[in-house]
C-alpha atoms as a PDB file:
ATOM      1  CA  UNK A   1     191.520  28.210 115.032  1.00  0.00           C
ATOM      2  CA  UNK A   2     188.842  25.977 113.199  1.00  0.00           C
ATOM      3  CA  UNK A   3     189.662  22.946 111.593  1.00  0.00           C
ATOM      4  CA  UNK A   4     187.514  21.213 109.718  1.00  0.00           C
ATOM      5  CA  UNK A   5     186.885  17.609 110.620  1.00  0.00           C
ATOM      6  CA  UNK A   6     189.131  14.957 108.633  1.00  0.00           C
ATOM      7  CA  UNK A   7     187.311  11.350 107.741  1.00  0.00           C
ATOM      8  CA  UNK A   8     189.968   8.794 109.776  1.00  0.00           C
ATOM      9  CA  UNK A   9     189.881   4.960 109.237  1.00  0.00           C
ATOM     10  CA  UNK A  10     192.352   5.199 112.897  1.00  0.00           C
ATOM     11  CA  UNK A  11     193.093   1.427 114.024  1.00  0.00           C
ATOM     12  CA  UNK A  12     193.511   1.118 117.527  1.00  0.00           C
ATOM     13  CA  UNK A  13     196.522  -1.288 118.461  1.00  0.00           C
ATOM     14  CA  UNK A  14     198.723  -1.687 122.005  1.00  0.00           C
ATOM     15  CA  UNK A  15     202.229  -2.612 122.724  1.00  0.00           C
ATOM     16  CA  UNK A  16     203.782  -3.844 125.710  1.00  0.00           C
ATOM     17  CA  UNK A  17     205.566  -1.243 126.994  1.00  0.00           C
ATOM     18  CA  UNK A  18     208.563  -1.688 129.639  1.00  0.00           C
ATOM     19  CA  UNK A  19     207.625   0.435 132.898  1.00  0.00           C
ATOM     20  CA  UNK A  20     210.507   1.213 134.410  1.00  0.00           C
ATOM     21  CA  UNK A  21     213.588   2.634 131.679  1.00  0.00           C
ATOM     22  CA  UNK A  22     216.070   3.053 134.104  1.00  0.00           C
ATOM     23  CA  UNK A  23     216.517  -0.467 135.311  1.00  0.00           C
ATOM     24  CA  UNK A  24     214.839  -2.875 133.322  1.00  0.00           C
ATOM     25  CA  UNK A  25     216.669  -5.520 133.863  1.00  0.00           C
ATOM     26  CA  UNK A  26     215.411  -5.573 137.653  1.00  0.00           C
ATOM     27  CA  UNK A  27     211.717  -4.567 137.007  1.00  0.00           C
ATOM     28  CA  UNK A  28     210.389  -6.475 134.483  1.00  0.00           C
ATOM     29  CA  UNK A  29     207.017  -4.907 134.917  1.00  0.00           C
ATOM     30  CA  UNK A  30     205.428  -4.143 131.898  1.00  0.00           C
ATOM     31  CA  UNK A  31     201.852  -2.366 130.581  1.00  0.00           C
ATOM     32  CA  UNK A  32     199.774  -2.154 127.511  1.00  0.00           C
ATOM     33  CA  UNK A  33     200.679   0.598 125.981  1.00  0.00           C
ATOM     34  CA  UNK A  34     197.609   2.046 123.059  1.00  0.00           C
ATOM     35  CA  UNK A  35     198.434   4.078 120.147  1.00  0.00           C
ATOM     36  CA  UNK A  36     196.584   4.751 116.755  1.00  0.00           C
ATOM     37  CA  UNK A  37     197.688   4.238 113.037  1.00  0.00           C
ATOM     38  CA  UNK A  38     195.655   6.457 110.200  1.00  0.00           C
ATOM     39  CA  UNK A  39     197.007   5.766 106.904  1.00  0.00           C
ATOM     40  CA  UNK A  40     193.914   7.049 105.228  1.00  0.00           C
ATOM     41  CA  UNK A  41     196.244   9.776 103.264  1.00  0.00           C
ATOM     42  CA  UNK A  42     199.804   7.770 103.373  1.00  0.00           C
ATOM     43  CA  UNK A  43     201.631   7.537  99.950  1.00  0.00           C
ATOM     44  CA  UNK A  44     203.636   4.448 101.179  1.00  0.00           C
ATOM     45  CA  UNK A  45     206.050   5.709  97.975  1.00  0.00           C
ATOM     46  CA  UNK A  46     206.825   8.882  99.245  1.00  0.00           C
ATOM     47  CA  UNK A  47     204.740  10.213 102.275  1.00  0.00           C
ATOM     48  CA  UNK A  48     206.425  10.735 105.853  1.00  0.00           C
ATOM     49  CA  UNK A  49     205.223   9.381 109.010  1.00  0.00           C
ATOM     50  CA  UNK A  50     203.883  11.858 111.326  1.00  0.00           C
ATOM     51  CA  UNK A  51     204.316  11.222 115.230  1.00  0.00           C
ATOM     52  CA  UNK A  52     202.164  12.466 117.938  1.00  0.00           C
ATOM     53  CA  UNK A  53     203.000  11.888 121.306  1.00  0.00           C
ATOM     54  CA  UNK A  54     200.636  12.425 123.530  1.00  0.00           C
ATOM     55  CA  UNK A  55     202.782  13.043 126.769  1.00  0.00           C
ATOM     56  CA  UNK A  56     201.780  11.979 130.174  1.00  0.00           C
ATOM     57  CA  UNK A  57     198.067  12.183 129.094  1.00  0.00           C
ATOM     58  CA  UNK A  58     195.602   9.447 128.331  1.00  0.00           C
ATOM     59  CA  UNK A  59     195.565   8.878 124.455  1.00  0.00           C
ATOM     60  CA  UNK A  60     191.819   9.331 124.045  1.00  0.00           C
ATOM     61  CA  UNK A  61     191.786   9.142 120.236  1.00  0.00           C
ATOM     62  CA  UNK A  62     193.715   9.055 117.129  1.00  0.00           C
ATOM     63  CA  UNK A  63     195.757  12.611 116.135  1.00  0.00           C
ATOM     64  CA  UNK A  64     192.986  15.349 114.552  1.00  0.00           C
ATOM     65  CA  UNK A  65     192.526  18.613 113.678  1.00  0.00           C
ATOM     66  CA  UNK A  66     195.611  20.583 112.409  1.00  0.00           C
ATOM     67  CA  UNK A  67     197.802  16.985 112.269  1.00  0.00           C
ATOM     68  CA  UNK A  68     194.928  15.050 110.792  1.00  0.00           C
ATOM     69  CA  UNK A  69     194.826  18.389 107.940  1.00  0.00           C
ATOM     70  CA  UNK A  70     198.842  18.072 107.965  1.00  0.00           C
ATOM     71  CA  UNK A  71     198.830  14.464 106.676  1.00  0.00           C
ATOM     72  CA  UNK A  72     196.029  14.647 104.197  1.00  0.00           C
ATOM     73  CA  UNK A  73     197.819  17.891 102.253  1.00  0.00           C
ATOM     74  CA  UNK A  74     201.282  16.150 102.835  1.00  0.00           C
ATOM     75  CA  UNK A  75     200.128  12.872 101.965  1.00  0.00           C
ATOM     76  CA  UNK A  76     201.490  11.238 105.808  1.00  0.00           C
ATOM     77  CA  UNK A  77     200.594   8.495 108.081  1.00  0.00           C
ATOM     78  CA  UNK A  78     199.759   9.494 111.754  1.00  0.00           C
ATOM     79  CA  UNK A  79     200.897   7.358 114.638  1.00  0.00           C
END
């Protein structure tokens, strides 16, 4: 499908992220971890917070197309 291109103010931001779950306590190693915020669309009254997790992947870029159209008719923020 086509989806026409949404306007995004995305901020870029990291996180230090824990590498190993199952035994952090003896592997402290840690990473920068990068995600995006758009609020471009959020109603911080009454809009929900939409998630995209980007998997094993590289996170190249904020979420578009059909979840960037998603939170501008529902009125969400995209992480």
């Amino acid at each position: 499908p086509q989806f026409r291109e949404i306007e995004t103010n995305a901020e870029k931001l990291w996180f230090t992220q824990i590498l190993d779950h199952k035994a952090p306590l003896e592997n402290a190693a840690t990473y920068q971890q990068k995600y995006y915020v758009n609020d471009k669309y959020w109603d911080e009254v009454s809009g929900p917070i939409f998630l995209s997790i980007q998997g094993e992947g590289p996170c190249n870029g904020p979420p578009g197309g059909f979840m960037a159209e998603l939170a501008q008719q529902y009125k969400a923020k995209l992480i």
